[in-house]
C-alpha atoms as a PDB file:
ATOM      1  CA  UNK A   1       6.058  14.541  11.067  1.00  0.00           C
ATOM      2  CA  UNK A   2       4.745  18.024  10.615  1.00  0.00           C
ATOM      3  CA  UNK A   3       4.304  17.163   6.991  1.00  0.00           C
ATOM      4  CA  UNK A   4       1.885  14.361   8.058  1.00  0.00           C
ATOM      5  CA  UNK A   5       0.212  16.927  10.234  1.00  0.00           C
ATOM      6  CA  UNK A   6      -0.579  19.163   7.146  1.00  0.00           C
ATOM      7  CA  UNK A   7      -2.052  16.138   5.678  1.00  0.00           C
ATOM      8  CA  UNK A   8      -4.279  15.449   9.022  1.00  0.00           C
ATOM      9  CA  UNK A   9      -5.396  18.798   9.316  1.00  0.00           C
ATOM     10  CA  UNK A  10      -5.686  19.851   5.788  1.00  0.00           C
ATOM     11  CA  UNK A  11      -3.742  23.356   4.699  1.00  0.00           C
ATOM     12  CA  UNK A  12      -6.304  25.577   6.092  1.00  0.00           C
ATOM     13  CA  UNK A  13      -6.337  24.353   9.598  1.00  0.00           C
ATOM     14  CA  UNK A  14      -2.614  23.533   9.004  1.00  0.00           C
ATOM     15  CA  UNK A  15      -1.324  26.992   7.674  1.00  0.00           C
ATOM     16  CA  UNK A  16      -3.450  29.451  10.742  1.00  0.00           C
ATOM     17  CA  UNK A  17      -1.983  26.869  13.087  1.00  0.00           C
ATOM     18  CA  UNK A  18       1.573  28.093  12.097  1.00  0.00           C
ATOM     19  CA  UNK A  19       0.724  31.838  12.048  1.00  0.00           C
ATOM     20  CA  UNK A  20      -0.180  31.760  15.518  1.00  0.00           C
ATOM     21  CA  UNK A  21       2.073  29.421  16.843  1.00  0.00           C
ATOM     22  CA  UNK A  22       4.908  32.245  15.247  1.00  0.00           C
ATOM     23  CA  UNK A  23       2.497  35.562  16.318  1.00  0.00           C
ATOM     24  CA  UNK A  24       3.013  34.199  19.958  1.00  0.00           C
ATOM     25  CA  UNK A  25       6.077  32.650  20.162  1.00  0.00           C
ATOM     26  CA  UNK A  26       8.041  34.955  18.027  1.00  0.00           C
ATOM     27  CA  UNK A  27      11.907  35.927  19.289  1.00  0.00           C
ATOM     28  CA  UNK A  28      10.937  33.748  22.646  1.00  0.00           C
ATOM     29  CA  UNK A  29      11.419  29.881  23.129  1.00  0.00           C
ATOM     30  CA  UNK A  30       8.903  27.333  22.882  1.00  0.00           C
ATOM     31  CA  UNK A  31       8.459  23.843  23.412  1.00  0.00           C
ATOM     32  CA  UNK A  32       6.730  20.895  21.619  1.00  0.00           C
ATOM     33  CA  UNK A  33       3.803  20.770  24.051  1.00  0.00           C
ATOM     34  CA  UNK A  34       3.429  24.442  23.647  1.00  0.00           C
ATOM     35  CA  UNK A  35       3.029  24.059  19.831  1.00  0.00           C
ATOM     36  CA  UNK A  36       0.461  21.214  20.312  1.00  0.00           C
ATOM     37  CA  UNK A  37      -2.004  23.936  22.330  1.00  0.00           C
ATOM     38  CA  UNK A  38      -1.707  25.926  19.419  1.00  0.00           C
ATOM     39  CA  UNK A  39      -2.156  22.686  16.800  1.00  0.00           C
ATOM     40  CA  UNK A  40      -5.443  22.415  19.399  1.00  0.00           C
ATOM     41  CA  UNK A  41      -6.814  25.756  19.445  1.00  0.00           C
ATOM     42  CA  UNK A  42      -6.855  26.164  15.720  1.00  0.00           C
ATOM     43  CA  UNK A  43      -8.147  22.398  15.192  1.00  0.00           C
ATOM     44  CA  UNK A  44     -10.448  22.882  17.925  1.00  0.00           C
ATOM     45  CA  UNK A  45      -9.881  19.635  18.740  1.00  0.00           C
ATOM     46  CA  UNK A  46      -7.331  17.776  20.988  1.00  0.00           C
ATOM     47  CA  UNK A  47      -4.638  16.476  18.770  1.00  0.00           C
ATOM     48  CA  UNK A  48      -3.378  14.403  21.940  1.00  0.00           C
ATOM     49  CA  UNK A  49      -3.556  11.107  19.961  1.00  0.00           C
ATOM     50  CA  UNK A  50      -1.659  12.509  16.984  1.00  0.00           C
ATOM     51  CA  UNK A  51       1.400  13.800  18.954  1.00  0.00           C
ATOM     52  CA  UNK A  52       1.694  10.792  21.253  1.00  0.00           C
ATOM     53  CA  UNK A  53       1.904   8.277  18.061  1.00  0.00           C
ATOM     54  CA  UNK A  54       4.487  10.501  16.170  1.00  0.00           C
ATOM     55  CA  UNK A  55       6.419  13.064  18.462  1.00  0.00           C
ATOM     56  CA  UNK A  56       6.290  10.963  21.993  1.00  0.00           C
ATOM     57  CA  UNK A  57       6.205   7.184  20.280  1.00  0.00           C
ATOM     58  CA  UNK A  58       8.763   4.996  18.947  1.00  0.00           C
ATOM     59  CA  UNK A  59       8.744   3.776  15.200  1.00  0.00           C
ATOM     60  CA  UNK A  60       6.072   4.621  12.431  1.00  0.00           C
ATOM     61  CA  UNK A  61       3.676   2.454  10.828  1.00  0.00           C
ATOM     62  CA  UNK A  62       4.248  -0.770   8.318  1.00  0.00           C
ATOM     63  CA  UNK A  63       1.362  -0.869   5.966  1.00  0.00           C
ATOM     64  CA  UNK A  64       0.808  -3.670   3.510  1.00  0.00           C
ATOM     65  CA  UNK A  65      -2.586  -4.365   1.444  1.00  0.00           C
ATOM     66  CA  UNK A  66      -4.510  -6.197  -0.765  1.00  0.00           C
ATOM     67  CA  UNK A  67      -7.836  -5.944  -2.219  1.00  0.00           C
ATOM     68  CA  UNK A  68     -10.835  -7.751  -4.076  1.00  0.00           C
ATOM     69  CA  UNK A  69     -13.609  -5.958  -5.997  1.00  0.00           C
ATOM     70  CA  UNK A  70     -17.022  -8.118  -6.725  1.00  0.00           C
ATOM     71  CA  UNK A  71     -20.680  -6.652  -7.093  1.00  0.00           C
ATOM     72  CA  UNK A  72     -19.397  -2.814  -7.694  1.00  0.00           C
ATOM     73  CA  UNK A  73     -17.872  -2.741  -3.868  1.00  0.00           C
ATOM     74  CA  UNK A  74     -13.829  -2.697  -3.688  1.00  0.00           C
ATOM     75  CA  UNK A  75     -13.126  -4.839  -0.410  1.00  0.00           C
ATOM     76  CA  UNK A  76      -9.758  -3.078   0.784  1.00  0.00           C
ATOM     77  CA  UNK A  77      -7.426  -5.257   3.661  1.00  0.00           C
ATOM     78  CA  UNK A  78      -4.749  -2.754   5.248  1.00  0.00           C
ATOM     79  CA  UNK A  79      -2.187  -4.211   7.829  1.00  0.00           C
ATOM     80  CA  UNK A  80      -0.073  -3.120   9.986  1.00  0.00           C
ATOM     81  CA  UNK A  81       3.158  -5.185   9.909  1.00  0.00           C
ATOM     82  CA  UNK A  82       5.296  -2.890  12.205  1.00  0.00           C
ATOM     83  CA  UNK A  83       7.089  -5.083  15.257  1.00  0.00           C
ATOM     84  CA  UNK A  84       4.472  -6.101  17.791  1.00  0.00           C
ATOM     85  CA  UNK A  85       6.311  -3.735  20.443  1.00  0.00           C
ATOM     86  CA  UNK A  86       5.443  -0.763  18.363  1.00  0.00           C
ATOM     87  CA  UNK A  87       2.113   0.789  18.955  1.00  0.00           C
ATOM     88  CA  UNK A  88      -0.783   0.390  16.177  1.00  0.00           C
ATOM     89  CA  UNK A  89      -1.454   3.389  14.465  1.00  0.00           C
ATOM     90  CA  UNK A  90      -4.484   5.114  14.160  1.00  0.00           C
ATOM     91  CA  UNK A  91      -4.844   7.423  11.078  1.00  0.00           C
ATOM     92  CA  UNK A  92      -7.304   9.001   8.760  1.00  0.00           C
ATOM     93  CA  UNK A  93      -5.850   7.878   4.982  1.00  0.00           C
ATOM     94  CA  UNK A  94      -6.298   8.774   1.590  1.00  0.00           C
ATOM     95  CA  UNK A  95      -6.387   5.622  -0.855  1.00  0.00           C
ATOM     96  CA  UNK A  96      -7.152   5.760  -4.267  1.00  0.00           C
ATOM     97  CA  UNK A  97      -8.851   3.512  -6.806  1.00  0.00           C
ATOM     98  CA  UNK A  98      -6.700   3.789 -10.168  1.00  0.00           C
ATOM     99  CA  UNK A  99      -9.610   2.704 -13.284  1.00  0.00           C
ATOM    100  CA  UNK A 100      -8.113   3.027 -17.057  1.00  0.00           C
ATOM    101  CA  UNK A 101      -7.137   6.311 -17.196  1.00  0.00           C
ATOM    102  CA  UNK A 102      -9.161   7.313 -14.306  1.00  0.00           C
ATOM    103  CA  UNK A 103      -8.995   7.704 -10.366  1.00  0.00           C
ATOM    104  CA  UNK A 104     -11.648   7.878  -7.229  1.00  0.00           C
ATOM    105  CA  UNK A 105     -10.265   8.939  -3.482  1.00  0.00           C
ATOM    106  CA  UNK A 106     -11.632   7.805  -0.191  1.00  0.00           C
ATOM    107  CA  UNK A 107     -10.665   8.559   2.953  1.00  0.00           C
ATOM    108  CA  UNK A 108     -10.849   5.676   5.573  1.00  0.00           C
ATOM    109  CA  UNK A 109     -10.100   5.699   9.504  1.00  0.00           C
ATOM    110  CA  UNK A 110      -7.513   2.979   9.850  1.00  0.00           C
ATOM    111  CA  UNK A 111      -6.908   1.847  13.325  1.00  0.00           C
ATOM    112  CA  UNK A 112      -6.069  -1.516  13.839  1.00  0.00           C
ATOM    113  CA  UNK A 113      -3.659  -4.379  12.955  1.00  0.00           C
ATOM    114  CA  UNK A 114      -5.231  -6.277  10.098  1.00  0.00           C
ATOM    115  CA  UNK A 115      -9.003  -4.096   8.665  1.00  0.00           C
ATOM    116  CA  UNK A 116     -11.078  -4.090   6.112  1.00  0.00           C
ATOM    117  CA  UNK A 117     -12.875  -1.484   4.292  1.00  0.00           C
ATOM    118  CA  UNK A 118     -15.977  -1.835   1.736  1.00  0.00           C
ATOM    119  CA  UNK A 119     -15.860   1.357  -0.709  1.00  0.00           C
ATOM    120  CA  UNK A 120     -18.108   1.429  -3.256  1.00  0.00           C
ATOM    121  CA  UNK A 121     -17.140   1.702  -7.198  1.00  0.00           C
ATOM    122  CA  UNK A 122     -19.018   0.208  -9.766  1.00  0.00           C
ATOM    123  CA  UNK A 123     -16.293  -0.670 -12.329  1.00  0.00           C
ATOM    124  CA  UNK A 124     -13.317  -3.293 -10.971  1.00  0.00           C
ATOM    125  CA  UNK A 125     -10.663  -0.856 -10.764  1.00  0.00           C
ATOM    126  CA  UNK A 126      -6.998  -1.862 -11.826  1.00  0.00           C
ATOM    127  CA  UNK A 127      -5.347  -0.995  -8.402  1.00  0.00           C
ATOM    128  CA  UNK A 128      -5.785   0.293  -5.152  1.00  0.00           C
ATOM    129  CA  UNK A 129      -3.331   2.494  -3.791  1.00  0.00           C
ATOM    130  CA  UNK A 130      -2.669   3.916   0.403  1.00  0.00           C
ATOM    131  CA  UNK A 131      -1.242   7.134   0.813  1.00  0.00           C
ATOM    132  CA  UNK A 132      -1.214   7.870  -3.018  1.00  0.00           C
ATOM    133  CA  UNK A 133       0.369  11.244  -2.430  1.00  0.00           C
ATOM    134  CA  UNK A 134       2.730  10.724   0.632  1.00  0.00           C
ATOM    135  CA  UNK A 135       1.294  12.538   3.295  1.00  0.00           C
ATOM    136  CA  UNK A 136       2.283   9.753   5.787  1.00  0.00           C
ATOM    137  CA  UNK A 137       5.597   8.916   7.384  1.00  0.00           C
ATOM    138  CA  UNK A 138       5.671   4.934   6.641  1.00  0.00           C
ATOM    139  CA  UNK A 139       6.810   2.019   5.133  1.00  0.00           C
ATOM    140  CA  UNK A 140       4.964  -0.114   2.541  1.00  0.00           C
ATOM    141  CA  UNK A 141       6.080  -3.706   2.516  1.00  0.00           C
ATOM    142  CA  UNK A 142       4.384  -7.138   1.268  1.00  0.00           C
ATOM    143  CA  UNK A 143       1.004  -8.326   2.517  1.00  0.00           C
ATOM    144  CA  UNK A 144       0.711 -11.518   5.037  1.00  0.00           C
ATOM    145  CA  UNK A 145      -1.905 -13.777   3.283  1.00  0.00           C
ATOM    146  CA  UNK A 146      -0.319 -17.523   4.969  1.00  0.00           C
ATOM    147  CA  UNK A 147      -0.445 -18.034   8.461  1.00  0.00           C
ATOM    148  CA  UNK A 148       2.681 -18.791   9.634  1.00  0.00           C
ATOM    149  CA  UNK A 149       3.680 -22.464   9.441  1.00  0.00           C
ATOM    150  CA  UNK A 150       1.370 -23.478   7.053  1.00  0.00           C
ATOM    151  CA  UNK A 151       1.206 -24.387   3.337  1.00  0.00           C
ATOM    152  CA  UNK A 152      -1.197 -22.460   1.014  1.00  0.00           C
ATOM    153  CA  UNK A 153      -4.160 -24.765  -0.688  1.00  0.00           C
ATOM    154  CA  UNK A 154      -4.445 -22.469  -3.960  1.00  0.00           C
ATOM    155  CA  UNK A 155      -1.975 -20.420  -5.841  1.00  0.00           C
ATOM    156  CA  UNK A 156      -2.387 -16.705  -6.283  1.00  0.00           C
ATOM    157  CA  UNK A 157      -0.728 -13.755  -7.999  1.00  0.00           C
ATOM    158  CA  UNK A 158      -1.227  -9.730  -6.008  1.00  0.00           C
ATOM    159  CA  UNK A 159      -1.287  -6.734  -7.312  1.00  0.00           C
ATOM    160  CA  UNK A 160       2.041  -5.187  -7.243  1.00  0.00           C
ATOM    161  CA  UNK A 161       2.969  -2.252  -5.606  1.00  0.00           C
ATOM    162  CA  UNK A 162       3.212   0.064  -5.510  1.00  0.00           C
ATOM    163  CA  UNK A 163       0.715   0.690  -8.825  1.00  0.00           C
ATOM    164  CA  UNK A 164       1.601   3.138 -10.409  1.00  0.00           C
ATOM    165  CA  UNK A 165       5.056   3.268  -9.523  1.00  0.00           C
ATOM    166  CA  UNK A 166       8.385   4.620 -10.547  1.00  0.00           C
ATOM    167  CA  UNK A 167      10.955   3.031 -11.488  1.00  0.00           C
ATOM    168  CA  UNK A 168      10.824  -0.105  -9.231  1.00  0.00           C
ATOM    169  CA  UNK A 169       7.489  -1.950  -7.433  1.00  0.00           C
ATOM    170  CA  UNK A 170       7.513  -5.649  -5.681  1.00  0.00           C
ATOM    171  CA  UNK A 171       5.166  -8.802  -7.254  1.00  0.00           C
ATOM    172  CA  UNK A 172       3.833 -11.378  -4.646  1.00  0.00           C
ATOM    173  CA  UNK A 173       2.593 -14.247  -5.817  1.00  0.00           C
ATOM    174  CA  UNK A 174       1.188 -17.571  -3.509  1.00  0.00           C
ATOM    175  CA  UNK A 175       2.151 -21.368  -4.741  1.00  0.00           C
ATOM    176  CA  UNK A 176      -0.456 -23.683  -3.754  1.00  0.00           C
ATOM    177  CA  UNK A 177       1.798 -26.677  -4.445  1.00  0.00           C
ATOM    178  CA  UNK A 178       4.977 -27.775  -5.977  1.00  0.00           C
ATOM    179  CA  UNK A 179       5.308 -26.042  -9.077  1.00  0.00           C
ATOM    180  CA  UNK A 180       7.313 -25.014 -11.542  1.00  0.00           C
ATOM    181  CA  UNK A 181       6.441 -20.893 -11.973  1.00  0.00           C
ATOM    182  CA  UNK A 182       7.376 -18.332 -14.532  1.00  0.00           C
ATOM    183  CA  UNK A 183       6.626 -14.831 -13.745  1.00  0.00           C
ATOM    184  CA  UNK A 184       7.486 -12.842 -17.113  1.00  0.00           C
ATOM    185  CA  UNK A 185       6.106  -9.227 -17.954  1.00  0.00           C
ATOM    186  CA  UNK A 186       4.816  -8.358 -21.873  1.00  0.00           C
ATOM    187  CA  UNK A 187       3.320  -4.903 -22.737  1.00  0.00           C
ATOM    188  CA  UNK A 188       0.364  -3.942 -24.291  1.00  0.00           C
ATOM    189  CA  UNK A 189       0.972  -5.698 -27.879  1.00  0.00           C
ATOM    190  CA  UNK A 190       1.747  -8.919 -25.859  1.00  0.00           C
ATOM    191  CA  UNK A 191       5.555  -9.042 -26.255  1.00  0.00           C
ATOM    192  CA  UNK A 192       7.815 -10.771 -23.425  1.00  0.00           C
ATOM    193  CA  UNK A 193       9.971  -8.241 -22.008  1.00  0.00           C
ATOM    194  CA  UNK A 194      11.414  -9.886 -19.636  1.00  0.00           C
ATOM    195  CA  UNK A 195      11.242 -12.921 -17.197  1.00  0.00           C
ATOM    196  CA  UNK A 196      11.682 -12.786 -13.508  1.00  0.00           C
ATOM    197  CA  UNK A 197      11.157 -15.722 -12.240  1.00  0.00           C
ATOM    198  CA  UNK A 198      11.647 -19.476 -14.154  1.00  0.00           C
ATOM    199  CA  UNK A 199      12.231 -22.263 -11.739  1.00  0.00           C
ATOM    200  CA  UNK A 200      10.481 -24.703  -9.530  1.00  0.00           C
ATOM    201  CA  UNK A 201       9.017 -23.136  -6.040  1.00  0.00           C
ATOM    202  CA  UNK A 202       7.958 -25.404  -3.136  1.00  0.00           C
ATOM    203  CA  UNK A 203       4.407 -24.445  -1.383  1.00  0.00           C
ATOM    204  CA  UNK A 204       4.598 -20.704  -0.063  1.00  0.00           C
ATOM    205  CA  UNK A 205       4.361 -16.790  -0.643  1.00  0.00           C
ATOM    206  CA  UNK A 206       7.479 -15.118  -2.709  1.00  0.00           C
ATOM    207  CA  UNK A 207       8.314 -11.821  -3.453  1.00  0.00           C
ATOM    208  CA  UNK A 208      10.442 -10.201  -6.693  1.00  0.00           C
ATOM    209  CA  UNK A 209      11.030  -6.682  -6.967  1.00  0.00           C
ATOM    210  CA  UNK A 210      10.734  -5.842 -11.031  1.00  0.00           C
ATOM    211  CA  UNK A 211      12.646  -2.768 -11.766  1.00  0.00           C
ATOM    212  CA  UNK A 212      11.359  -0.628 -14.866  1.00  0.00           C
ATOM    213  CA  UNK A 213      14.260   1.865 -15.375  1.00  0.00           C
ATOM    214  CA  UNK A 214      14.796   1.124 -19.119  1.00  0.00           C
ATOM    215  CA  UNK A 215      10.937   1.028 -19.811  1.00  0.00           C
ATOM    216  CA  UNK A 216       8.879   4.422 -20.638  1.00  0.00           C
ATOM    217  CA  UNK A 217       5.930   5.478 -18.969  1.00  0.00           C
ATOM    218  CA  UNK A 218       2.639   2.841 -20.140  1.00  0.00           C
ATOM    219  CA  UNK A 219       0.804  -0.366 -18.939  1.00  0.00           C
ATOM    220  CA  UNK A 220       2.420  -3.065 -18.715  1.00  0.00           C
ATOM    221  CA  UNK A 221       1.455  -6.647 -17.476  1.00  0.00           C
ATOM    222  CA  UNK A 222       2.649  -9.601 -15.912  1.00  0.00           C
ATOM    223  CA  UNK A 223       1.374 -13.345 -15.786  1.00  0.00           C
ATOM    224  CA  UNK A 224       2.200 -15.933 -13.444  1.00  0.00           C
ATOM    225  CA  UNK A 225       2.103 -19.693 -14.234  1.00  0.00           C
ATOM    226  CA  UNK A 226       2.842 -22.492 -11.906  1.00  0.00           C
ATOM    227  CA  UNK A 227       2.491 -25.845 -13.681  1.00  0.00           C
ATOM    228  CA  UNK A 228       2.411 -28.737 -10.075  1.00  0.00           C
ATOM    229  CA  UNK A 229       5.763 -31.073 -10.935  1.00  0.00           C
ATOM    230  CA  UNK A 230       3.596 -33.738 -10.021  1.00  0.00           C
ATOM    231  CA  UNK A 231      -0.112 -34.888  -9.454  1.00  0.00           C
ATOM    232  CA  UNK A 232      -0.918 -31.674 -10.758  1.00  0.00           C
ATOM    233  CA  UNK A 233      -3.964 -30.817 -13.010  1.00  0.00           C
ATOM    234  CA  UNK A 234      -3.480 -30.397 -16.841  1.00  0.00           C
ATOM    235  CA  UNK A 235      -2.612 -26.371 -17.377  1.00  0.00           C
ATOM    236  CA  UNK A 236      -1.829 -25.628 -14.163  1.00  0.00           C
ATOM    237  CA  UNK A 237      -2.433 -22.541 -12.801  1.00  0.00           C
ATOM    238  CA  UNK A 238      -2.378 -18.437 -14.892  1.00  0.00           C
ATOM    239  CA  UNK A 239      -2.967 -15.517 -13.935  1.00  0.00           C
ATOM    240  CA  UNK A 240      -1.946 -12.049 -15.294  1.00  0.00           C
ATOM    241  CA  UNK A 241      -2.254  -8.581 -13.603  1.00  0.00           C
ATOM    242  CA  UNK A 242      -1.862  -5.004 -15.121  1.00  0.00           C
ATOM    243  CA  UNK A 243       0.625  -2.330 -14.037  1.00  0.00           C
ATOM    244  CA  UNK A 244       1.280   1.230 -14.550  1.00  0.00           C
ATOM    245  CA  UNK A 245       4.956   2.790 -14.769  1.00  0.00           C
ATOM    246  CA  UNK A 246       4.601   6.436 -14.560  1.00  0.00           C
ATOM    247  CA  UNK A 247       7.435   8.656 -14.538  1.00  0.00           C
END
């Protein structure tokens, strides 16, 4: 927690604020409210909301995400999948936009269950990552794209993630209709590696966790084919996605 409150404040604010919480507390007891008026004075600011999430709440945030990127504007969709009886976090957040061999940071407000956030780039970047460098306590797990109880009209293959990611990162992938689906990564020259998925899936969103422990740092990719069992269109459905094991 007082690692996330570094990243809040940034180390300026975050290193005074320990100086003189120790210059007047030093060889004498303290309590956490007592370090918060210090967090306060420094910050100038009250930091009310930021202790009552993380030191007087229960549980930490779930994020998942997905995004989109059309007419040089990345459309970013954070949720928060934590139990409904846990509070909804608000937070400032770094994400990053990974492009080639390049990278652009934002930092947006997130504050509600399910948002979404335009940021402008004008190349389609490769993936989008929250929290690239860890400043928040959390959990990342797999976005919610079907409602509950229903059947998906169109198949679909995410962005893994995390991207990059070392040595292990989750696929989701959406099946539209009866189908049998392969889900096989190559690398760059194009040669299978390995397959992860080869049988028939009923209408729904699925999950495989690819773990890259024998593979060296590069791009990789994976494609996803679902070919409908029956009534199905010639072809059937592909789609392949880049990834980015960096160790």
């Amino acid at each position: 927690v007082i690692h996330t409150l570094r990243g809040v404040l940034g180390d300026s604010l975050f290193f005074r604020t320990l100086k003189a919480f120790q210059a007047k507390w030093a060889g004498k007891s303290a309590v956490t409210s007592e370090f918060k008026s210090v967090v306060d004075s420094i910050a100038q600011r009250d930091m009310g909301w930021f202790f009552n999430q993380w030191i007087y709440g229960r549980g930490w945030p779930q994020y998942a995400s997905r995004f989109s990127w059309s007419a040089d504007t990345i459309s970013l969709t954070i949720q928060q999948r934590q139990q409904e009886n846990l509070p909804t976090y608000k937070m400032p957040m770094r994400v990053r936009a990974y492009y080639g061999t390049q990278q652009r940071d934002y930092v947006v407000q997130d504050s509600l269950r399910d948002q979404t956030f335009r940021l402008p780039l004008n190349v389609q970047p490769d993936s989008v990552v929250l929290d690239p460098d860890g400043w928040i306590l959390k959990q990342i797990v797999a976005p919610t794209s079907v409602a509950e109880g229903k059947h998906p009209s169109e198949s679909k293959l995410h962005q893994n993630y995390p991207n990059p990611f070392n040595p292990t990162t989750t696929m989701s992938f959406v099946i539209g209709h009866s189908s049998f689906v392969t889900l096989r990564v190559y690398d760059v020259l194009g040669r299978e590696l390995t397959t992860l998925v080869n049988e028939v899936k009923q209408p729904g969103e699925y999950t495989v966790q690819f773990d890259a422990s024998q593979l060296s740092s590069g791009v990789y990719y994976y494609r996803l084919t679902a070919r409908q069992t029956e009534g199905g269109q010639a072809g059937g459905f592909v789609e392949t996605r880049k990834l980015m094991l960096v160790r």
